[in-house]
Protein backbone atom coordinates (compact mmCIF):
# COMPACT_ATOMS: atom_id res chain seq x y z
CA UNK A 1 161.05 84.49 57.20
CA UNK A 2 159.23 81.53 55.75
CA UNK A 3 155.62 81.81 55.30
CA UNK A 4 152.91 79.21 56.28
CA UNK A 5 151.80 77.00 53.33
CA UNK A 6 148.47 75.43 52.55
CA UNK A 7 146.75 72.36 53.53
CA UNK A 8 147.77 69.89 50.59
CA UNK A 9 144.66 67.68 51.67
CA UNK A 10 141.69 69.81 52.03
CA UNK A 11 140.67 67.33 55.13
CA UNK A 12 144.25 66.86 56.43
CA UNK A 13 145.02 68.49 59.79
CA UNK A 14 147.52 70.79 58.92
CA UNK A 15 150.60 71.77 60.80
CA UNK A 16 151.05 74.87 62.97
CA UNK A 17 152.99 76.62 60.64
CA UNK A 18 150.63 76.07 57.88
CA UNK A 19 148.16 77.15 60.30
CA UNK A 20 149.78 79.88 62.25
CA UNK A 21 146.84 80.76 63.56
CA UNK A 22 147.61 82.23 66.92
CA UNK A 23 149.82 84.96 68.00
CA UNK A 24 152.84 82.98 68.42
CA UNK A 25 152.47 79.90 65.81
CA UNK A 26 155.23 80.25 63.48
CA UNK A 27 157.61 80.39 66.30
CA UNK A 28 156.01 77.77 68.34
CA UNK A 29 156.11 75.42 65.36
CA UNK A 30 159.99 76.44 64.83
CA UNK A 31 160.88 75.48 68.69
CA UNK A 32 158.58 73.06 69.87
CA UNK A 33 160.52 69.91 70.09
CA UNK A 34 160.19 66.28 70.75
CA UNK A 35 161.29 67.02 74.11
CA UNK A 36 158.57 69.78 74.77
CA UNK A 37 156.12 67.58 73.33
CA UNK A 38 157.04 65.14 75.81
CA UNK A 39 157.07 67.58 78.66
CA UNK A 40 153.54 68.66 77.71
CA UNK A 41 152.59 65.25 77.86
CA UNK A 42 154.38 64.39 81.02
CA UNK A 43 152.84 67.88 82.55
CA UNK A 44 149.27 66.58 81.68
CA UNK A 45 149.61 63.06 83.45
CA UNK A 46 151.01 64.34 86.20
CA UNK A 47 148.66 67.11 87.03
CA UNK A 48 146.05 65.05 85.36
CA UNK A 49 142.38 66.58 85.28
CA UNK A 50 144.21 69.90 86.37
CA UNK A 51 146.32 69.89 83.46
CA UNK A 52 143.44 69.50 81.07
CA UNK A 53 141.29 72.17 82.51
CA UNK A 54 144.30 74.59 82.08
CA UNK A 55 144.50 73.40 78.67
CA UNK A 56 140.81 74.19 78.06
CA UNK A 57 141.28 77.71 79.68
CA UNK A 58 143.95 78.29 77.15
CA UNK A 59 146.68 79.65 79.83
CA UNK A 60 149.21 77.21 78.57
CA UNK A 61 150.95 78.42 75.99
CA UNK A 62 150.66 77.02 72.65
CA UNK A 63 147.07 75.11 73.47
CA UNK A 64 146.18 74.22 70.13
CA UNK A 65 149.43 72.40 68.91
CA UNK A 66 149.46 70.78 72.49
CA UNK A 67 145.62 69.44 72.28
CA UNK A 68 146.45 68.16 68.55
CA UNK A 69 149.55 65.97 70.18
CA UNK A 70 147.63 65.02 73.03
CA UNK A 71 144.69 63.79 70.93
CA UNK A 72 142.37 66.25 72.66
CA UNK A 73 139.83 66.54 69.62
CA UNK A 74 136.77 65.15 70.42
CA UNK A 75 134.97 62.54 69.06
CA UNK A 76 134.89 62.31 65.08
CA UNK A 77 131.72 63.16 63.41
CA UNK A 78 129.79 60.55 61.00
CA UNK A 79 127.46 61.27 58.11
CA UNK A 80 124.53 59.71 58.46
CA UNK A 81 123.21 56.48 57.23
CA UNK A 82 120.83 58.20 55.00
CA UNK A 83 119.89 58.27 51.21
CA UNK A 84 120.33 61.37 49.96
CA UNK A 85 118.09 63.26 47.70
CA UNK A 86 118.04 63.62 43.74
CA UNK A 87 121.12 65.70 42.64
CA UNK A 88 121.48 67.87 39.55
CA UNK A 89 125.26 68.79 38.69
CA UNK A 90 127.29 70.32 35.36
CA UNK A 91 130.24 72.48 34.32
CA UNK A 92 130.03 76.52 33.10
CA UNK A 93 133.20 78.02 31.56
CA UNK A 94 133.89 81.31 34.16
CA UNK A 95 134.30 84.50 32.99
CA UNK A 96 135.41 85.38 36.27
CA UNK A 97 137.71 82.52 36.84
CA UNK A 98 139.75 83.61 33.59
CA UNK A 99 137.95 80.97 31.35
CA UNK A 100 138.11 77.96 34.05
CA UNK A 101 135.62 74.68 33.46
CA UNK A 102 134.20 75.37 36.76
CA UNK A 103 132.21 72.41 38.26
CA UNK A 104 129.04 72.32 40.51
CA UNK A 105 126.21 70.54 41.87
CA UNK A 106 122.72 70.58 43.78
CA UNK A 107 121.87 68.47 46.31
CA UNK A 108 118.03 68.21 46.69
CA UNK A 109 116.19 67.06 49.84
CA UNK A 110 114.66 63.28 49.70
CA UNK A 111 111.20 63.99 48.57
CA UNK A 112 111.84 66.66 45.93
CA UNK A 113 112.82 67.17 42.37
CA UNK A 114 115.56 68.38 40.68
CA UNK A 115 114.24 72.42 39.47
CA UNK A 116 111.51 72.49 42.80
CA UNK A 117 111.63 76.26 44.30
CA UNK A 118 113.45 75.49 47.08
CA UNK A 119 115.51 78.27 49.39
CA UNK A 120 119.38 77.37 48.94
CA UNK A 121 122.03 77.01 51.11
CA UNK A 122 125.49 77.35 48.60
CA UNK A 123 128.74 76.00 50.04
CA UNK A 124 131.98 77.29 49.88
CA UNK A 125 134.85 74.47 50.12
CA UNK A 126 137.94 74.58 52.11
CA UNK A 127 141.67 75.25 49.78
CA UNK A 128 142.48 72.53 47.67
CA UNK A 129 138.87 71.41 47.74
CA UNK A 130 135.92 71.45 44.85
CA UNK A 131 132.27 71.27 44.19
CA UNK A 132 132.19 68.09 44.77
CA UNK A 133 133.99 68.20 48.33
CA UNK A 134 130.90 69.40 50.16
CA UNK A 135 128.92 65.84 49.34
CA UNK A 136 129.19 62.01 49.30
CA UNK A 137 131.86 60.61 51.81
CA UNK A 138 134.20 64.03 52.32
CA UNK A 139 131.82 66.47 53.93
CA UNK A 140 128.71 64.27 53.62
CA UNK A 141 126.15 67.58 53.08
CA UNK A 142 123.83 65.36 51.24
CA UNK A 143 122.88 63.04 53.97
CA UNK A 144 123.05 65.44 56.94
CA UNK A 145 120.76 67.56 54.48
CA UNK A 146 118.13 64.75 54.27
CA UNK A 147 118.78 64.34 58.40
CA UNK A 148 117.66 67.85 58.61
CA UNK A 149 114.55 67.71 57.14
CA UNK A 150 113.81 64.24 58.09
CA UNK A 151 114.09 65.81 61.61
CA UNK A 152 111.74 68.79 61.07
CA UNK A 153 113.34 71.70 59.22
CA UNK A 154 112.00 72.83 56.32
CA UNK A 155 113.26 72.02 53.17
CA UNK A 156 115.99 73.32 51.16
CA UNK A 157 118.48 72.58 48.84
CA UNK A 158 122.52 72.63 49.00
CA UNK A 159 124.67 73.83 46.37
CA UNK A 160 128.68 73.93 45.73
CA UNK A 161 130.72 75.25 42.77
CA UNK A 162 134.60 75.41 42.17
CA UNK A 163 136.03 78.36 43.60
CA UNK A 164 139.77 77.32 43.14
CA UNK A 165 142.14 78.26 46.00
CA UNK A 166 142.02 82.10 45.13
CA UNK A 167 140.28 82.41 48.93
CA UNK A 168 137.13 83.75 47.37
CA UNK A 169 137.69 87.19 46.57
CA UNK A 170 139.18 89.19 43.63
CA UNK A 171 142.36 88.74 42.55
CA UNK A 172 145.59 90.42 40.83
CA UNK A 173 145.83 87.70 38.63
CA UNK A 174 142.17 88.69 37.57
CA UNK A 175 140.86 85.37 39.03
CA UNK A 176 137.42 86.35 40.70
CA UNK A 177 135.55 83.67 42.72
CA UNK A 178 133.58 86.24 44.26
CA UNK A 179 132.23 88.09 41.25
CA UNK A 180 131.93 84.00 40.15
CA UNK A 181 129.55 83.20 42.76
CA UNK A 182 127.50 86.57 42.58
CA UNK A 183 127.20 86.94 38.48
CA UNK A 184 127.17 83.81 37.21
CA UNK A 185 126.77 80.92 39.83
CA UNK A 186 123.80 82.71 41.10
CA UNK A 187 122.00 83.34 38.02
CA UNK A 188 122.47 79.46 37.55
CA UNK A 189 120.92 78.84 40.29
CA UNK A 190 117.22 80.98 39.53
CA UNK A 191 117.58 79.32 36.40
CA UNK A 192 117.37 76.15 38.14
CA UNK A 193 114.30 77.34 39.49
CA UNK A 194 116.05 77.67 43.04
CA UNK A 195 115.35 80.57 45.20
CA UNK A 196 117.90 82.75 44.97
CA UNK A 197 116.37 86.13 46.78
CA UNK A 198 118.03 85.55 49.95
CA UNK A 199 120.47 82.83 50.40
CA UNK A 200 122.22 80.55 53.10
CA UNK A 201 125.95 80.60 52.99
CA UNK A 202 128.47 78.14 54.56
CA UNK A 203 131.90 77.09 54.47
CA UNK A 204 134.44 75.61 56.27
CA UNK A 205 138.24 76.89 56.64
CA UNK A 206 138.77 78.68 53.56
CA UNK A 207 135.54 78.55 52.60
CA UNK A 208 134.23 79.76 56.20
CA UNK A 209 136.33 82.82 54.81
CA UNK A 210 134.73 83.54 51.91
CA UNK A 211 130.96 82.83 53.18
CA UNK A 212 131.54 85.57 55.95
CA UNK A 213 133.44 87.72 53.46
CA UNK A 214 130.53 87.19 51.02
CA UNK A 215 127.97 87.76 53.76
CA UNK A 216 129.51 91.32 54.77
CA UNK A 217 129.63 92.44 51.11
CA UNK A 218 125.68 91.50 50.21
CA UNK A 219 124.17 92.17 53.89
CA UNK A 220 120.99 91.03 55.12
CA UNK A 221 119.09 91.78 52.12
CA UNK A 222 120.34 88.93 50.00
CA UNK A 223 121.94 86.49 52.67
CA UNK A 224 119.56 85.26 55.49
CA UNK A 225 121.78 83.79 57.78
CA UNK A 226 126.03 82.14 57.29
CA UNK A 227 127.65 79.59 58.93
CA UNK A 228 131.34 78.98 59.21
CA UNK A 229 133.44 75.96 60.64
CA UNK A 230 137.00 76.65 61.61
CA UNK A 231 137.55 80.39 59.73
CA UNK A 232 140.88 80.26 57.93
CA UNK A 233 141.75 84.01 59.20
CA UNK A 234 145.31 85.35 59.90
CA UNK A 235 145.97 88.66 62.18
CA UNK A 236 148.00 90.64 59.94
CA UNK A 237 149.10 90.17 56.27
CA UNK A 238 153.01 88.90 57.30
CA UNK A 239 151.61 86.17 58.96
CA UNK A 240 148.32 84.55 56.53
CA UNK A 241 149.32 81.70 54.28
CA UNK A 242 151.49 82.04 51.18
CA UNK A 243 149.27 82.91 48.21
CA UNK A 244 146.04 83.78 50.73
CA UNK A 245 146.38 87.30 49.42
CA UNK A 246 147.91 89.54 46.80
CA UNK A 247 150.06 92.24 49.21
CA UNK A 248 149.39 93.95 52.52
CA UNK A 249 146.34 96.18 50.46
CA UNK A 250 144.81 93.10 49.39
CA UNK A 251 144.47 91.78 53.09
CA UNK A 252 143.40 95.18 54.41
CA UNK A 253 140.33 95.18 51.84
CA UNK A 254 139.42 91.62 53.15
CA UNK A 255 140.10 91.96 56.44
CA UNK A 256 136.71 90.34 58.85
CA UNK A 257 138.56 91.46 61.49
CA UNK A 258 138.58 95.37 60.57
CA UNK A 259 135.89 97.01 62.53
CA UNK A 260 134.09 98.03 59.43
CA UNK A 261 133.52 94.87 57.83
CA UNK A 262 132.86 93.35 61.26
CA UNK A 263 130.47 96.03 61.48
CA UNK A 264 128.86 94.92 58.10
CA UNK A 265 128.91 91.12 59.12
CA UNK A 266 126.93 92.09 62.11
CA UNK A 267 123.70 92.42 60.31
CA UNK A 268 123.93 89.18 59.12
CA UNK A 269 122.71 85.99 61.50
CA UNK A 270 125.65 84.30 61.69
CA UNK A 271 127.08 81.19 63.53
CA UNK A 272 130.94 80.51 63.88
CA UNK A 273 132.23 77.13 65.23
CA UNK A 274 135.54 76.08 65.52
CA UNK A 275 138.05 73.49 67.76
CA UNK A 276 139.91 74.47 70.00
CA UNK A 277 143.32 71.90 68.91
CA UNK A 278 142.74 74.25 65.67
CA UNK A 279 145.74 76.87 65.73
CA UNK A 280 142.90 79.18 63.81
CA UNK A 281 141.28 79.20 67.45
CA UNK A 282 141.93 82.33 69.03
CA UNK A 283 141.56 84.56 66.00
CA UNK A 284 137.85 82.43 65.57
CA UNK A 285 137.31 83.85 69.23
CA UNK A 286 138.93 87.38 68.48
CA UNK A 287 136.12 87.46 65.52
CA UNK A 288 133.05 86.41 67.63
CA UNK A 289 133.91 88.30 70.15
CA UNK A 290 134.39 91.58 67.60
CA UNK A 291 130.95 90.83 65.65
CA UNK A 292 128.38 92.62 67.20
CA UNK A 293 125.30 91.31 67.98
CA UNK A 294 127.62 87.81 68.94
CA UNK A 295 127.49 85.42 66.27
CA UNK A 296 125.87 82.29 67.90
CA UNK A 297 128.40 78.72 68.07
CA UNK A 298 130.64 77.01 70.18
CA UNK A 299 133.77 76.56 70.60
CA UNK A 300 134.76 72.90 71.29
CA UNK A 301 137.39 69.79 71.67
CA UNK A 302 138.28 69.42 68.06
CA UNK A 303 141.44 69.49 65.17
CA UNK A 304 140.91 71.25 61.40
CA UNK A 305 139.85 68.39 59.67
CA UNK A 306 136.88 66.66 58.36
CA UNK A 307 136.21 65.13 61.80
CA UNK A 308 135.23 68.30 63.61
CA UNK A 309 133.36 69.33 60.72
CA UNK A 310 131.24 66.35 60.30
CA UNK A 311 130.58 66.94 63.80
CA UNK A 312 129.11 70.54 64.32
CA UNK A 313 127.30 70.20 60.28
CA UNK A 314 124.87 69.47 61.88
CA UNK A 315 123.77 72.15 64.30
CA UNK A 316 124.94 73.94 61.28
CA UNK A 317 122.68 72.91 58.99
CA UNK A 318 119.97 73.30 61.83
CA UNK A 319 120.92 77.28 62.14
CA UNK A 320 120.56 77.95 58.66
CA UNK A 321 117.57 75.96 57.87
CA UNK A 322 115.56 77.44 60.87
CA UNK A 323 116.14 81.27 59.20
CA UNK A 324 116.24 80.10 55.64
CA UNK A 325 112.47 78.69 56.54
């Protein structure tokens, strides 16, 4: 059996296979043809607002590929018209990465100064993605950071590093973004004068991943609060993406959805968005509703892509600024 691939544009909307996010994905994207596509669409006009409130309960089978054809996603997000703050960047060579020229970069609120003590929010990009993928015109952090604070929340700073496409854990291969992010990346950080004693985390599809996997392992003691957009998470080994994971072990040790490290993400403040026309949709719900106390977040009209994102950064940003303060 063929196994789902990756995005091969970090904001691309990927296919339900790549996605196979639900518990019937990789056969739904196998058998759904232009014909079913068509009878969706002709089952929607005719029952009209009826058909789209079934949709939105999720009793018609295969929702999220159906709400992608159907254009269901809500309206697209847009990063603010806003200069952004001063911005220190640079490269490290990894230890943990095997040796890798690993890329990153601060973004500072308008106002400050590159090296103020500011708390930190560090950002974990989506697979195929980089440092530089969280700011500027992809994700835009920089100017819905300076909307934040020009709209009241204290100020804090945003940082992003290369994690490669490893899915932020330790690897086989010896590749370690994980051990990256906690023994080196960190200590850059402090030594940028940041505040680095208890941390914001957020990420979006792969990178929602590793900020909750990252946010289970150090606890409340080192990460105030973690916010993830449209978790890249798979039910069982078989079905996650090709190269997500080492074996069936691998996946077991990283698993958010095992009660233990569901347990451990619990004492964390967390927030979880994702869309609904995303095929990781149900297992986003199948987390929240496993995490106890509830992670806050809603789940709305919107695709995997850039788009959604740029839409809910904000209240994002708002979550983790408010406990980061």
């Amino acid at each position: 059996m063929t196994r789902p691939t990756h995005d091969r544009d970090p904001s691309a909307d990927p296919s339900p296979a790549e996605l196979d996010g639900d518990p019937t994905g990789r056969a739904r994207a196998r058998l759904v043809t232009r014909r079913s596509l068509l009878v969706a669409a002709g089952a929607a006009v005719v029952i009209g607002a009826g058909g789209v409130a079934a949709s939105a309960a999720g009793v018609i089978p295969g929702r999220s590929f159906v709400e992608r054809k159907l254009g269901l996603v809500g309206a697209a997000g847009e990063i603010p018209d806003l200069a952004p703050g001063p911005a220190a960047t640079g490269t490290f060579l990894s230890a943990a990465r095997r040796g890798a020229d690993t890329g990153w970069t601060i973004s500072y609120p308008p106002g400050s100064s590159v090296g103020d003590r500011l708390p930190v929010i560090v950002s974990l990009h989506g697979y195929g993605g980089d440092h530089r993928t969280s700011f500027g015109d992809r994700l835009g952090l920089d100017r819905f950071q300076a909307q934040a604070v020009s709209q009241g929340t204290a100020g804090f700073a945003v940082a992003s590093v290369d994690g490669g496409d490893a899915y932020w854990h330790p690897r086989v291969s010896g590749e370690d973004p994980r051990g990256m992010l906690v023994e080196e990346f960190l200590p850059l950080l402090a030594d940028q004068g940041l505040d680095t004693s208890r941390l914001g985390l957020l990420g979006w599809s792969m990178g929602a991943f590793g900020a909750l996997l990252l946010a289970s392992d150090l606890g409340p003691a080192r990460v105030a609060a973690v916010g993830a957009m449209s978790v890249a998470l798979w039910p069982t080994a078989d079905r996650a993406a090709s190269g997500a994971f080492d074996d069936a072990d691998d996946f077991a040790r990283n698993d958010l959805l095992d009660p233990s490290r569901a347990r451990a993400l619990g004492t964390v403040a967390a927030r979880i968005d994702c869309g609904t026309a995303d095929a990781f949709c149900p297992n986003n719900r199948r987390l929240v509703d496993t995490v106890t106390p509830r992670p806050t977040g809603v789940f709305t009209s919107g695709a995997h892509d850039m788009a959604y994102w740029r839409r809910v950064v904000p209240d994002q940003l708002a979550f983790l600024g408010a406990r980061l303060g």
